[in-house]
PDB file of N, CA and C in Angstrom:
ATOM      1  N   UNK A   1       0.831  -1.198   0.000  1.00  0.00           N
ATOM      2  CA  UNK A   1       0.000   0.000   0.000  1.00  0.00           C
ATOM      3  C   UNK A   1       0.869   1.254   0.000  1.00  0.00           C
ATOM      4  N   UNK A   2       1.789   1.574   0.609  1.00  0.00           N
ATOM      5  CA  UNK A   2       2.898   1.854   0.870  1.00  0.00           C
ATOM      6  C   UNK A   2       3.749   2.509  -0.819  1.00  0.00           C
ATOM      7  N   UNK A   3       3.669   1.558  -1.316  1.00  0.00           N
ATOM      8  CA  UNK A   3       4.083   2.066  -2.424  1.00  0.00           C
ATOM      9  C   UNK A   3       3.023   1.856  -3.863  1.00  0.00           C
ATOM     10  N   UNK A   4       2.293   2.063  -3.891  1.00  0.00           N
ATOM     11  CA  UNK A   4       0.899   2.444  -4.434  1.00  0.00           C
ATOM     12  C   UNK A   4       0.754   1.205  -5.056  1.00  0.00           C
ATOM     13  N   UNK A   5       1.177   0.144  -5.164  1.00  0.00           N
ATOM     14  CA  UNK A   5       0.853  -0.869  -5.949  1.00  0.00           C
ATOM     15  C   UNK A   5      -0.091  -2.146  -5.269  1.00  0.00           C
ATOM     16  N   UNK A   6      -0.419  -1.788  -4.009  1.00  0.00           N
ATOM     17  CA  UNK A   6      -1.868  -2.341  -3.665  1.00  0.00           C
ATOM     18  C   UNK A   6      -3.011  -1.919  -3.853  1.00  0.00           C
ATOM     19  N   UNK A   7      -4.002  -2.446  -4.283  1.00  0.00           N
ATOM     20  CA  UNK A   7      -5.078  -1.894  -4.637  1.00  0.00           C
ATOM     21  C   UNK A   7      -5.259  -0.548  -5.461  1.00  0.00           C
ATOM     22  N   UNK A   8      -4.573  -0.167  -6.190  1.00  0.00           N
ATOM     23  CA  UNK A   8      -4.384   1.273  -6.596  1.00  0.00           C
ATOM     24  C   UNK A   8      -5.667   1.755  -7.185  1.00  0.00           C
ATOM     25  N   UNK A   9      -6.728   1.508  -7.943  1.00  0.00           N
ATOM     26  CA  UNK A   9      -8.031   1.832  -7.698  1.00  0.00           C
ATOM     27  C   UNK A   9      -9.016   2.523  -6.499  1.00  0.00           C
ATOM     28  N   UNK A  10      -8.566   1.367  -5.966  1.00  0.00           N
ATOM     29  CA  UNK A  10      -9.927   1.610  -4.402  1.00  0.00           C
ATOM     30  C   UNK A  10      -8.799   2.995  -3.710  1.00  0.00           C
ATOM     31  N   UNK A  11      -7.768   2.881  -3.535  1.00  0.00           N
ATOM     32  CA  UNK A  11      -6.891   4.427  -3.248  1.00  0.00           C
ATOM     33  C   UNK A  11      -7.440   4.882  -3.710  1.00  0.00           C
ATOM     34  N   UNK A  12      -7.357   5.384  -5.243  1.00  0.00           N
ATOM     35  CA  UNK A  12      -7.566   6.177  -5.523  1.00  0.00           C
ATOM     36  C   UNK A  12      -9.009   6.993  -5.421  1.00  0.00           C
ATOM     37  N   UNK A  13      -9.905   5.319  -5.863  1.00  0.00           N
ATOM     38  CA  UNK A  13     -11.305   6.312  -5.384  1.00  0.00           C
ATOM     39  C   UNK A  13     -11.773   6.860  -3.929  1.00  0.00           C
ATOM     40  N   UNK A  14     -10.927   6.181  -2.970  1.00  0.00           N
ATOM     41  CA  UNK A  14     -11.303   6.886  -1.827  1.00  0.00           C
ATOM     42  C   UNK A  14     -10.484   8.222  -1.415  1.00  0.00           C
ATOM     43  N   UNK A  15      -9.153   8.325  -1.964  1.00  0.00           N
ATOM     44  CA  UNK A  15      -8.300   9.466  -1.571  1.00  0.00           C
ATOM     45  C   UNK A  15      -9.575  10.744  -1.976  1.00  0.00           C
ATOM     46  N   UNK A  16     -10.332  11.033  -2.690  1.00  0.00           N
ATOM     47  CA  UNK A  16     -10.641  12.377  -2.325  1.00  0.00           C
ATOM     48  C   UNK A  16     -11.820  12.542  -1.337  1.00  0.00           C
ATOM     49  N   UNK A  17     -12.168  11.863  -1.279  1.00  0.00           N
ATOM     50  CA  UNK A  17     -13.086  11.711  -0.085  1.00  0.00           C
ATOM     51  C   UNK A  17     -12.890  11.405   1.453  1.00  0.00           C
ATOM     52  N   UNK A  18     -11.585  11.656   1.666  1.00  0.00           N
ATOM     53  CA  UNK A  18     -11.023  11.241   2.809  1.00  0.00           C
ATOM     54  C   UNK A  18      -9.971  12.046   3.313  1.00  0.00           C
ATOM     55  N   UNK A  19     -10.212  12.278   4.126  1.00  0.00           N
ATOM     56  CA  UNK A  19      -9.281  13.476   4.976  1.00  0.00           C
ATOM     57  C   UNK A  19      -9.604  14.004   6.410  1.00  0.00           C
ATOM     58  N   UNK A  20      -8.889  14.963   7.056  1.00  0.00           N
ATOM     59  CA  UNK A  20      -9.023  15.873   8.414  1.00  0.00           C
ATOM     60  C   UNK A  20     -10.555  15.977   8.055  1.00  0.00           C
ATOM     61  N   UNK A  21     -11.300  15.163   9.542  1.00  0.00           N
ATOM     62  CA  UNK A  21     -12.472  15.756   9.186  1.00  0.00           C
ATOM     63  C   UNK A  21     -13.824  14.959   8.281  1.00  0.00           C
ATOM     64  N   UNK A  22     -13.551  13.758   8.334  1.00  0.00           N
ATOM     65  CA  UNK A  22     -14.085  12.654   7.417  1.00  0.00           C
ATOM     66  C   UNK A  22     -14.241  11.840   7.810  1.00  0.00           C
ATOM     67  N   UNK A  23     -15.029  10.739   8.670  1.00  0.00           N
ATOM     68  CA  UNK A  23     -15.471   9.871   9.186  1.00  0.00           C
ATOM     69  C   UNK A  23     -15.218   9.042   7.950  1.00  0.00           C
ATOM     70  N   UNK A  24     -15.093   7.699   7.901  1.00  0.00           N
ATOM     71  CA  UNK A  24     -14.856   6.512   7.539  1.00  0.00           C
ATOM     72  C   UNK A  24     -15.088   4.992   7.792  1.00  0.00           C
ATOM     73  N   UNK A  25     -15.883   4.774   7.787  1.00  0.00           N
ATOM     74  CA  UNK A  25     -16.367   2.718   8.287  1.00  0.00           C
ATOM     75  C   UNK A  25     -16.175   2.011   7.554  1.00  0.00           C
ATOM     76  N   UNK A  26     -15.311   1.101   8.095  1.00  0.00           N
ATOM     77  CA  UNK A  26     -14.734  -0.075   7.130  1.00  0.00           C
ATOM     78  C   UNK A  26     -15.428  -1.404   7.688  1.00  0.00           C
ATOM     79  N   UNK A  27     -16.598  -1.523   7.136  1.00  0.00           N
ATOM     80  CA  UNK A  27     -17.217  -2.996   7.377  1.00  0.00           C
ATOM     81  C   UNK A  27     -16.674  -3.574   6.934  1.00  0.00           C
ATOM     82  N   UNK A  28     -15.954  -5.007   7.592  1.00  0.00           N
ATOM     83  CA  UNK A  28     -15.291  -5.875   7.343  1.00  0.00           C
ATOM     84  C   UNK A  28     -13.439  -5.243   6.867  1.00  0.00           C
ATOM     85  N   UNK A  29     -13.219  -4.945   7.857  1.00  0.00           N
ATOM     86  CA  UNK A  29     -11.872  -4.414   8.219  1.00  0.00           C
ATOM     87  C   UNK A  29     -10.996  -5.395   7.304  1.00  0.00           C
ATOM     88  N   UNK A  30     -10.646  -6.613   7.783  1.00  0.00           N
ATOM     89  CA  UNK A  30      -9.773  -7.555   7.405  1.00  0.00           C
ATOM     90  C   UNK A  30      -9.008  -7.121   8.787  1.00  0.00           C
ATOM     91  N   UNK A  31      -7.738  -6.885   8.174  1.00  0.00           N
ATOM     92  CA  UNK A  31      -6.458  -6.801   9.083  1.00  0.00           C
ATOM     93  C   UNK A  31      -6.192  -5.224   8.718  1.00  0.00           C
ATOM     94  N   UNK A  32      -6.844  -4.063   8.076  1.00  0.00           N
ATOM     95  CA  UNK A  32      -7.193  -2.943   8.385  1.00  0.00           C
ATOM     96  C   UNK A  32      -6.538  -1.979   7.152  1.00  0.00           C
ATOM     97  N   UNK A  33      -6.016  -2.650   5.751  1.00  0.00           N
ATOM     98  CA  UNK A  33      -5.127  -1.850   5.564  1.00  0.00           C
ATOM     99  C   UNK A  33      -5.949  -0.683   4.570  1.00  0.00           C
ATOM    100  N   UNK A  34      -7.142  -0.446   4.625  1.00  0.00           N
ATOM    101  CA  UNK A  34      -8.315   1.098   4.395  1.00  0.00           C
ATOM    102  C   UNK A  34      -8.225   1.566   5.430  1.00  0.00           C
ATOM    103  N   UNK A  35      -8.435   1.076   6.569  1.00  0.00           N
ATOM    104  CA  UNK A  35      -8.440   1.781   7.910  1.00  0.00           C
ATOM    105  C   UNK A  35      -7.316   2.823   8.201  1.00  0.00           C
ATOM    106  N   UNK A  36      -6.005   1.766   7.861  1.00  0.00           N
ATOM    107  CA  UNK A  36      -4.972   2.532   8.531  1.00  0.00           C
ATOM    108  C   UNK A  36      -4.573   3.623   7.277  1.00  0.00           C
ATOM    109  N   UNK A  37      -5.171   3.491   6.267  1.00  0.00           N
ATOM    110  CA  UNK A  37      -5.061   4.216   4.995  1.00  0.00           C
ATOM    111  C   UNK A  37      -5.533   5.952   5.499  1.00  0.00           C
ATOM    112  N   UNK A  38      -7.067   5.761   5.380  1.00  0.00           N
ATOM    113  CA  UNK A  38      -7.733   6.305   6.072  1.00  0.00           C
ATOM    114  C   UNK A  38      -7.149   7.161   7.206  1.00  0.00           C
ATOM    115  N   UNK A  39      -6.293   6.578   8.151  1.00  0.00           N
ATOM    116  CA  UNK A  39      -6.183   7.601   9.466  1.00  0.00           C
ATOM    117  C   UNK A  39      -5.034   7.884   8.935  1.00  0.00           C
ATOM    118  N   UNK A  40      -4.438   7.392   7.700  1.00  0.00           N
ATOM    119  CA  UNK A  40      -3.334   8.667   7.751  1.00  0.00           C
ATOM    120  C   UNK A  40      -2.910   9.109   7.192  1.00  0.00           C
ATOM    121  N   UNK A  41      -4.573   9.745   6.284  1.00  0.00           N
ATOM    122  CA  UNK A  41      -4.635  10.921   5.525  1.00  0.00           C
ATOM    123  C   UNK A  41      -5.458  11.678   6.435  1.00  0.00           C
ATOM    124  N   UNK A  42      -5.968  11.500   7.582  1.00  0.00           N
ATOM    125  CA  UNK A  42      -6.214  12.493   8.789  1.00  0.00           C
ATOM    126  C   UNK A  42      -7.798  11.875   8.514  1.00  0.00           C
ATOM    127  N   UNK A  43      -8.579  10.900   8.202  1.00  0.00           N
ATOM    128  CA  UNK A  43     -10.450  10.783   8.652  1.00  0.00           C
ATOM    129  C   UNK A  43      -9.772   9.895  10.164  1.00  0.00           C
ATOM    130  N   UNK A  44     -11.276  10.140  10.522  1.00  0.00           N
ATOM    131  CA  UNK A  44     -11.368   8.967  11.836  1.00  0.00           C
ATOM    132  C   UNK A  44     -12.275   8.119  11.283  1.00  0.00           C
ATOM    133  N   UNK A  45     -11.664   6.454  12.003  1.00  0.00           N
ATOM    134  CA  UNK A  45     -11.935   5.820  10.997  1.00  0.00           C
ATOM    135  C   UNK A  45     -12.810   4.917  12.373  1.00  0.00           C
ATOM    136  N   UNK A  46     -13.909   3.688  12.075  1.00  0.00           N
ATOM    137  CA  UNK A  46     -14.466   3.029  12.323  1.00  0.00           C
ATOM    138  C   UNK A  46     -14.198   1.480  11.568  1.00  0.00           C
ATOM    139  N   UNK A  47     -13.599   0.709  12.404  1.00  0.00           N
ATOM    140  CA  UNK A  47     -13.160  -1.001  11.841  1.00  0.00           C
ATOM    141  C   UNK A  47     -13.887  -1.961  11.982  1.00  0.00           C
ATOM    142  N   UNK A  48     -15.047  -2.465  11.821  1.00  0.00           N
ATOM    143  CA  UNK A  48     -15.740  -3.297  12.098  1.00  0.00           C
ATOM    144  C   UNK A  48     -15.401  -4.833  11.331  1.00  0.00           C
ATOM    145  N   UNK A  49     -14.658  -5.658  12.278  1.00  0.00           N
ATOM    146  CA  UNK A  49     -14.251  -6.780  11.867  1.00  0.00           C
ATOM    147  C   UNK A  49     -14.736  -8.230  12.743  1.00  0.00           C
ATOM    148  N   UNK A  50     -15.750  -9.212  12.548  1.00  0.00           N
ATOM    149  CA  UNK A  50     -15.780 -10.118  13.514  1.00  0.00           C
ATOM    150  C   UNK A  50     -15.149 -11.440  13.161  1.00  0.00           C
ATOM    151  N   UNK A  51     -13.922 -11.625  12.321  1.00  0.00           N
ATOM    152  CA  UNK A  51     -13.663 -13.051  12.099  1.00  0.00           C
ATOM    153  C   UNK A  51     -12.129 -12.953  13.092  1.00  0.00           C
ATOM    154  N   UNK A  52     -12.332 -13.826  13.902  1.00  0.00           N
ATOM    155  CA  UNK A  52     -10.987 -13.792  15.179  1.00  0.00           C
ATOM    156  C   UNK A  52      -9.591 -13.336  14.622  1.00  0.00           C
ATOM    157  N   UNK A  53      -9.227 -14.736  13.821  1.00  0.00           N
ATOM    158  CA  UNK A  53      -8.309 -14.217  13.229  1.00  0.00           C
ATOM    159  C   UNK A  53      -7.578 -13.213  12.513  1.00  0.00           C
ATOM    160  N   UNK A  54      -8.399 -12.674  11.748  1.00  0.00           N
ATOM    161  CA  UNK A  54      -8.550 -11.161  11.022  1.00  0.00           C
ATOM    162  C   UNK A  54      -8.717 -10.019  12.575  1.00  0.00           C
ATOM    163  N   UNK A  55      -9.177 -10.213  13.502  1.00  0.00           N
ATOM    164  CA  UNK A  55      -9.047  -9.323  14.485  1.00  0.00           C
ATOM    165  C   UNK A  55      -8.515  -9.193  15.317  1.00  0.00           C
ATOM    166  N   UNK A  56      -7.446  -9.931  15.496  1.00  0.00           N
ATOM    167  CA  UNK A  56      -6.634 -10.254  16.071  1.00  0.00           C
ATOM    168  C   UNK A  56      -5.355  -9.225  15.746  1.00  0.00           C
ATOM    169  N   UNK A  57      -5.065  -9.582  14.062  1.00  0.00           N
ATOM    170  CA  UNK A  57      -3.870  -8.681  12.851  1.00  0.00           C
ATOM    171  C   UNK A  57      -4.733  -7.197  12.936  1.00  0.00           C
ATOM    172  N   UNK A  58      -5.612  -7.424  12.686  1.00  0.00           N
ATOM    173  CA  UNK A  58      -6.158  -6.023  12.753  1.00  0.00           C
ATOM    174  C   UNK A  58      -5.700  -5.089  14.215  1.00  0.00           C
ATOM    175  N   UNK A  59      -6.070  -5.486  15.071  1.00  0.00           N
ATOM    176  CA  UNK A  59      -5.609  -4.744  16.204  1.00  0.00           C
ATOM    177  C   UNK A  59      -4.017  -4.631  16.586  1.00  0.00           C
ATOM    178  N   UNK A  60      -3.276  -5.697  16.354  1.00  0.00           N
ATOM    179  CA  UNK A  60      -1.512  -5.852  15.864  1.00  0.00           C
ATOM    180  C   UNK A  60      -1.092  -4.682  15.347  1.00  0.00           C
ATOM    181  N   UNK A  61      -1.711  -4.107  13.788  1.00  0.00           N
ATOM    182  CA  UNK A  61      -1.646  -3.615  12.818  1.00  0.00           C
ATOM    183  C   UNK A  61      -1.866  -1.950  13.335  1.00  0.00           C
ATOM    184  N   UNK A  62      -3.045  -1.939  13.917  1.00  0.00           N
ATOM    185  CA  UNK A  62      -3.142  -0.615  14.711  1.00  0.00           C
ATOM    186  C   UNK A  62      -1.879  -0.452  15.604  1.00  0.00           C
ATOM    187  N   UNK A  63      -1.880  -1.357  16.544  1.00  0.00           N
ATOM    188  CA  UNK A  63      -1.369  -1.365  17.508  1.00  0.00           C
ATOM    189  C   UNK A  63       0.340  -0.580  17.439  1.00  0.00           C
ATOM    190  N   UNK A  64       0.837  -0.981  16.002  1.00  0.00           N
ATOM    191  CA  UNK A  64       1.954  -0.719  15.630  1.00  0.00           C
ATOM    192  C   UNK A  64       2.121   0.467  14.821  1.00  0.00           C
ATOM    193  N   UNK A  65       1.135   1.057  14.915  1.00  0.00           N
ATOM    194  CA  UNK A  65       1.094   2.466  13.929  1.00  0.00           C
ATOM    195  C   UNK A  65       0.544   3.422  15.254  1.00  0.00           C
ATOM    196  N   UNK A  66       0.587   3.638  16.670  1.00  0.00           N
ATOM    197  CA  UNK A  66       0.575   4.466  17.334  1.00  0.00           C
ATOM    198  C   UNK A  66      -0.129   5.967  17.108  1.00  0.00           C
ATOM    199  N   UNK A  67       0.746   6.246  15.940  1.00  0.00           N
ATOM    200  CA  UNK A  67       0.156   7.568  15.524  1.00  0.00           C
ATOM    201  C   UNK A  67      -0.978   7.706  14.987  1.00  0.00           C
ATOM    202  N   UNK A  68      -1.206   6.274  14.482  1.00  0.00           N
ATOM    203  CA  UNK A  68      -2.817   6.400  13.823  1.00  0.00           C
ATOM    204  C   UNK A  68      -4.206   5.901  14.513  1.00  0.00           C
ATOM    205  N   UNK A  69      -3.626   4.959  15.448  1.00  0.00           N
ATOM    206  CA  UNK A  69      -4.215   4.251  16.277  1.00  0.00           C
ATOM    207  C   UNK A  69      -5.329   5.255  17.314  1.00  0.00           C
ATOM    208  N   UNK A  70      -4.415   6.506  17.612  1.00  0.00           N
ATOM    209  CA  UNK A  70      -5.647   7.465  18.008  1.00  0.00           C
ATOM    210  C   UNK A  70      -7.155   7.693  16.890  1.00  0.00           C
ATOM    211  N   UNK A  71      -6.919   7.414  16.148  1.00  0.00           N
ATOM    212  CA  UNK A  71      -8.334   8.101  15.294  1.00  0.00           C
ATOM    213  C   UNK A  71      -8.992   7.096  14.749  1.00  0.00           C
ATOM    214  N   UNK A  72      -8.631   5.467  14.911  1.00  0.00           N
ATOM    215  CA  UNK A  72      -9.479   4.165  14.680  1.00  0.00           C
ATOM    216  C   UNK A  72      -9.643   3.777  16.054  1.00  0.00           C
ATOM    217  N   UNK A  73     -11.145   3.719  15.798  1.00  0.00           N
ATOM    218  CA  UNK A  73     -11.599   2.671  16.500  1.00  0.00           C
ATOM    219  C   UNK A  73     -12.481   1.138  16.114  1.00  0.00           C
ATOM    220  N   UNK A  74     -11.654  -0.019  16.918  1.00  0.00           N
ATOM    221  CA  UNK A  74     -12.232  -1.013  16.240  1.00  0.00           C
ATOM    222  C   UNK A  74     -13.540  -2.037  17.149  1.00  0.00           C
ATOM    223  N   UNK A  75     -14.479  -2.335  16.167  1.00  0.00           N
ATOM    224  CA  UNK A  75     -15.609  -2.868  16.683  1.00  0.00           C
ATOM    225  C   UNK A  75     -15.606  -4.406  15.962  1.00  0.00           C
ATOM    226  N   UNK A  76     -15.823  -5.021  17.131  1.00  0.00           N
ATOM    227  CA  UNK A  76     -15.391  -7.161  16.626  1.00  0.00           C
ATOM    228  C   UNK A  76     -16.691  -7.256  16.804  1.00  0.00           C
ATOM    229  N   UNK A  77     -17.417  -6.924  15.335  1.00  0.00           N
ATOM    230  CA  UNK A  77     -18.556  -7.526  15.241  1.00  0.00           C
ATOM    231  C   UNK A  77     -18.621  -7.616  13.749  1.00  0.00           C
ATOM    232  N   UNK A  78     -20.267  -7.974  13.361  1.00  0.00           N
ATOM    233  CA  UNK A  78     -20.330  -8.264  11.779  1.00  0.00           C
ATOM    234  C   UNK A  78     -21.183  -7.552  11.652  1.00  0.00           C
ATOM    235  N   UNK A  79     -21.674  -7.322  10.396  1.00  0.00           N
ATOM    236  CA  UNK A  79     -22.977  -6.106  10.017  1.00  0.00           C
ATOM    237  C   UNK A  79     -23.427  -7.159   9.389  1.00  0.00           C
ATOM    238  N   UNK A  80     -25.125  -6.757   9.263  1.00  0.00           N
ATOM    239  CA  UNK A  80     -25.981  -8.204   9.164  1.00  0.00           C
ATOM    240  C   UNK A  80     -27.307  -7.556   9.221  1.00  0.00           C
ATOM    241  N   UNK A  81     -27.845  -7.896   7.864  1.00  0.00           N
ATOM    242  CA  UNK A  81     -29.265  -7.352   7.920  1.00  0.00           C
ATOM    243  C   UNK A  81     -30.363  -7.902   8.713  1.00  0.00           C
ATOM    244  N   UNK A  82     -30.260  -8.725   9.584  1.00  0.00           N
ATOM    245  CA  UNK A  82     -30.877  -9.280  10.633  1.00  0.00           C
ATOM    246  C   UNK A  82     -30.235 -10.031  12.011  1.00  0.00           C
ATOM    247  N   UNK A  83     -30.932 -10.184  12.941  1.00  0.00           N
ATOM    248  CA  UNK A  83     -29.894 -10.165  14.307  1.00  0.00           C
ATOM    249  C   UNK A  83     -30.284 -11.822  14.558  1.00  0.00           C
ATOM    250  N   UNK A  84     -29.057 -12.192  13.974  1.00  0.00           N
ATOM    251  CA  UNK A  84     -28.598 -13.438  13.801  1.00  0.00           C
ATOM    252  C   UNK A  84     -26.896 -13.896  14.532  1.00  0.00           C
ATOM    253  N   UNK A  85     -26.983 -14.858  15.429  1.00  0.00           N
ATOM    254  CA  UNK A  85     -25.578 -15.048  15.591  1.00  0.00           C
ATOM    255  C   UNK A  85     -24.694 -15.406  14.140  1.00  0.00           C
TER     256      UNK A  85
END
Protein backbone atom coordinates (compact mmCIF):
# COMPACT_ATOMS: atom_id res chain seq x y z
CA UNK A 1 0.00 0.00 0.00
CA UNK A 2 2.90 1.85 0.87
CA UNK A 3 4.08 2.07 -2.42
CA UNK A 4 0.90 2.44 -4.43
CA UNK A 5 0.85 -0.87 -5.95
CA UNK A 6 -1.87 -2.34 -3.66
CA UNK A 7 -5.08 -1.89 -4.64
CA UNK A 8 -4.38 1.27 -6.60
CA UNK A 9 -8.03 1.83 -7.70
CA UNK A 10 -9.93 1.61 -4.40
CA UNK A 11 -6.89 4.43 -3.25
CA UNK A 12 -7.57 6.18 -5.52
CA UNK A 13 -11.30 6.31 -5.38
CA UNK A 14 -11.30 6.89 -1.83
CA UNK A 15 -8.30 9.47 -1.57
CA UNK A 16 -10.64 12.38 -2.32
CA UNK A 17 -13.09 11.71 -0.09
CA UNK A 18 -11.02 11.24 2.81
CA UNK A 19 -9.28 13.48 4.98
CA UNK A 20 -9.02 15.87 8.41
CA UNK A 21 -12.47 15.76 9.19
CA UNK A 22 -14.09 12.65 7.42
CA UNK A 23 -15.47 9.87 9.19
CA UNK A 24 -14.86 6.51 7.54
CA UNK A 25 -16.37 2.72 8.29
CA UNK A 26 -14.73 -0.08 7.13
CA UNK A 27 -17.22 -3.00 7.38
CA UNK A 28 -15.29 -5.88 7.34
CA UNK A 29 -11.87 -4.41 8.22
CA UNK A 30 -9.77 -7.56 7.40
CA UNK A 31 -6.46 -6.80 9.08
CA UNK A 32 -7.19 -2.94 8.39
CA UNK A 33 -5.13 -1.85 5.56
CA UNK A 34 -8.31 1.10 4.40
CA UNK A 35 -8.44 1.78 7.91
CA UNK A 36 -4.97 2.53 8.53
CA UNK A 37 -5.06 4.22 5.00
CA UNK A 38 -7.73 6.31 6.07
CA UNK A 39 -6.18 7.60 9.47
CA UNK A 40 -3.33 8.67 7.75
CA UNK A 41 -4.64 10.92 5.53
CA UNK A 42 -6.21 12.49 8.79
CA UNK A 43 -10.45 10.78 8.65
CA UNK A 44 -11.37 8.97 11.84
CA UNK A 45 -11.94 5.82 11.00
CA UNK A 46 -14.47 3.03 12.32
CA UNK A 47 -13.16 -1.00 11.84
CA UNK A 48 -15.74 -3.30 12.10
CA UNK A 49 -14.25 -6.78 11.87
CA UNK A 50 -15.78 -10.12 13.51
CA UNK A 51 -13.66 -13.05 12.10
CA UNK A 52 -10.99 -13.79 15.18
CA UNK A 53 -8.31 -14.22 13.23
CA UNK A 54 -8.55 -11.16 11.02
CA UNK A 55 -9.05 -9.32 14.49
CA UNK A 56 -6.63 -10.25 16.07
CA UNK A 57 -3.87 -8.68 12.85
CA UNK A 58 -6.16 -6.02 12.75
CA UNK A 59 -5.61 -4.74 16.20
CA UNK A 60 -1.51 -5.85 15.86
CA UNK A 61 -1.65 -3.61 12.82
CA UNK A 62 -3.14 -0.62 14.71
CA UNK A 63 -1.37 -1.37 17.51
CA UNK A 64 1.95 -0.72 15.63
CA UNK A 65 1.09 2.47 13.93
CA UNK A 66 0.58 4.47 17.33
CA UNK A 67 0.16 7.57 15.52
CA UNK A 68 -2.82 6.40 13.82
CA UNK A 69 -4.21 4.25 16.28
CA UNK A 70 -5.65 7.46 18.01
CA UNK A 71 -8.33 8.10 15.29
CA UNK A 72 -9.48 4.17 14.68
CA UNK A 73 -11.60 2.67 16.50
CA UNK A 74 -12.23 -1.01 16.24
CA UNK A 75 -15.61 -2.87 16.68
CA UNK A 76 -15.39 -7.16 16.63
CA UNK A 77 -18.56 -7.53 15.24
CA UNK A 78 -20.33 -8.26 11.78
CA UNK A 79 -22.98 -6.11 10.02
CA UNK A 80 -25.98 -8.20 9.16
CA UNK A 81 -29.26 -7.35 7.92
CA UNK A 82 -30.88 -9.28 10.63
CA UNK A 83 -29.89 -10.16 14.31
CA UNK A 84 -28.60 -13.44 13.80
CA UNK A 85 -25.58 -15.05 15.59
Amino acid sequence: AEAGAWEPRTLAALAPLLGPGATFVDIGAWVGPLSLYAAAVGASVVAVEADPRALEQLHWNVAVNPDLARRIIIVPRAASATATP
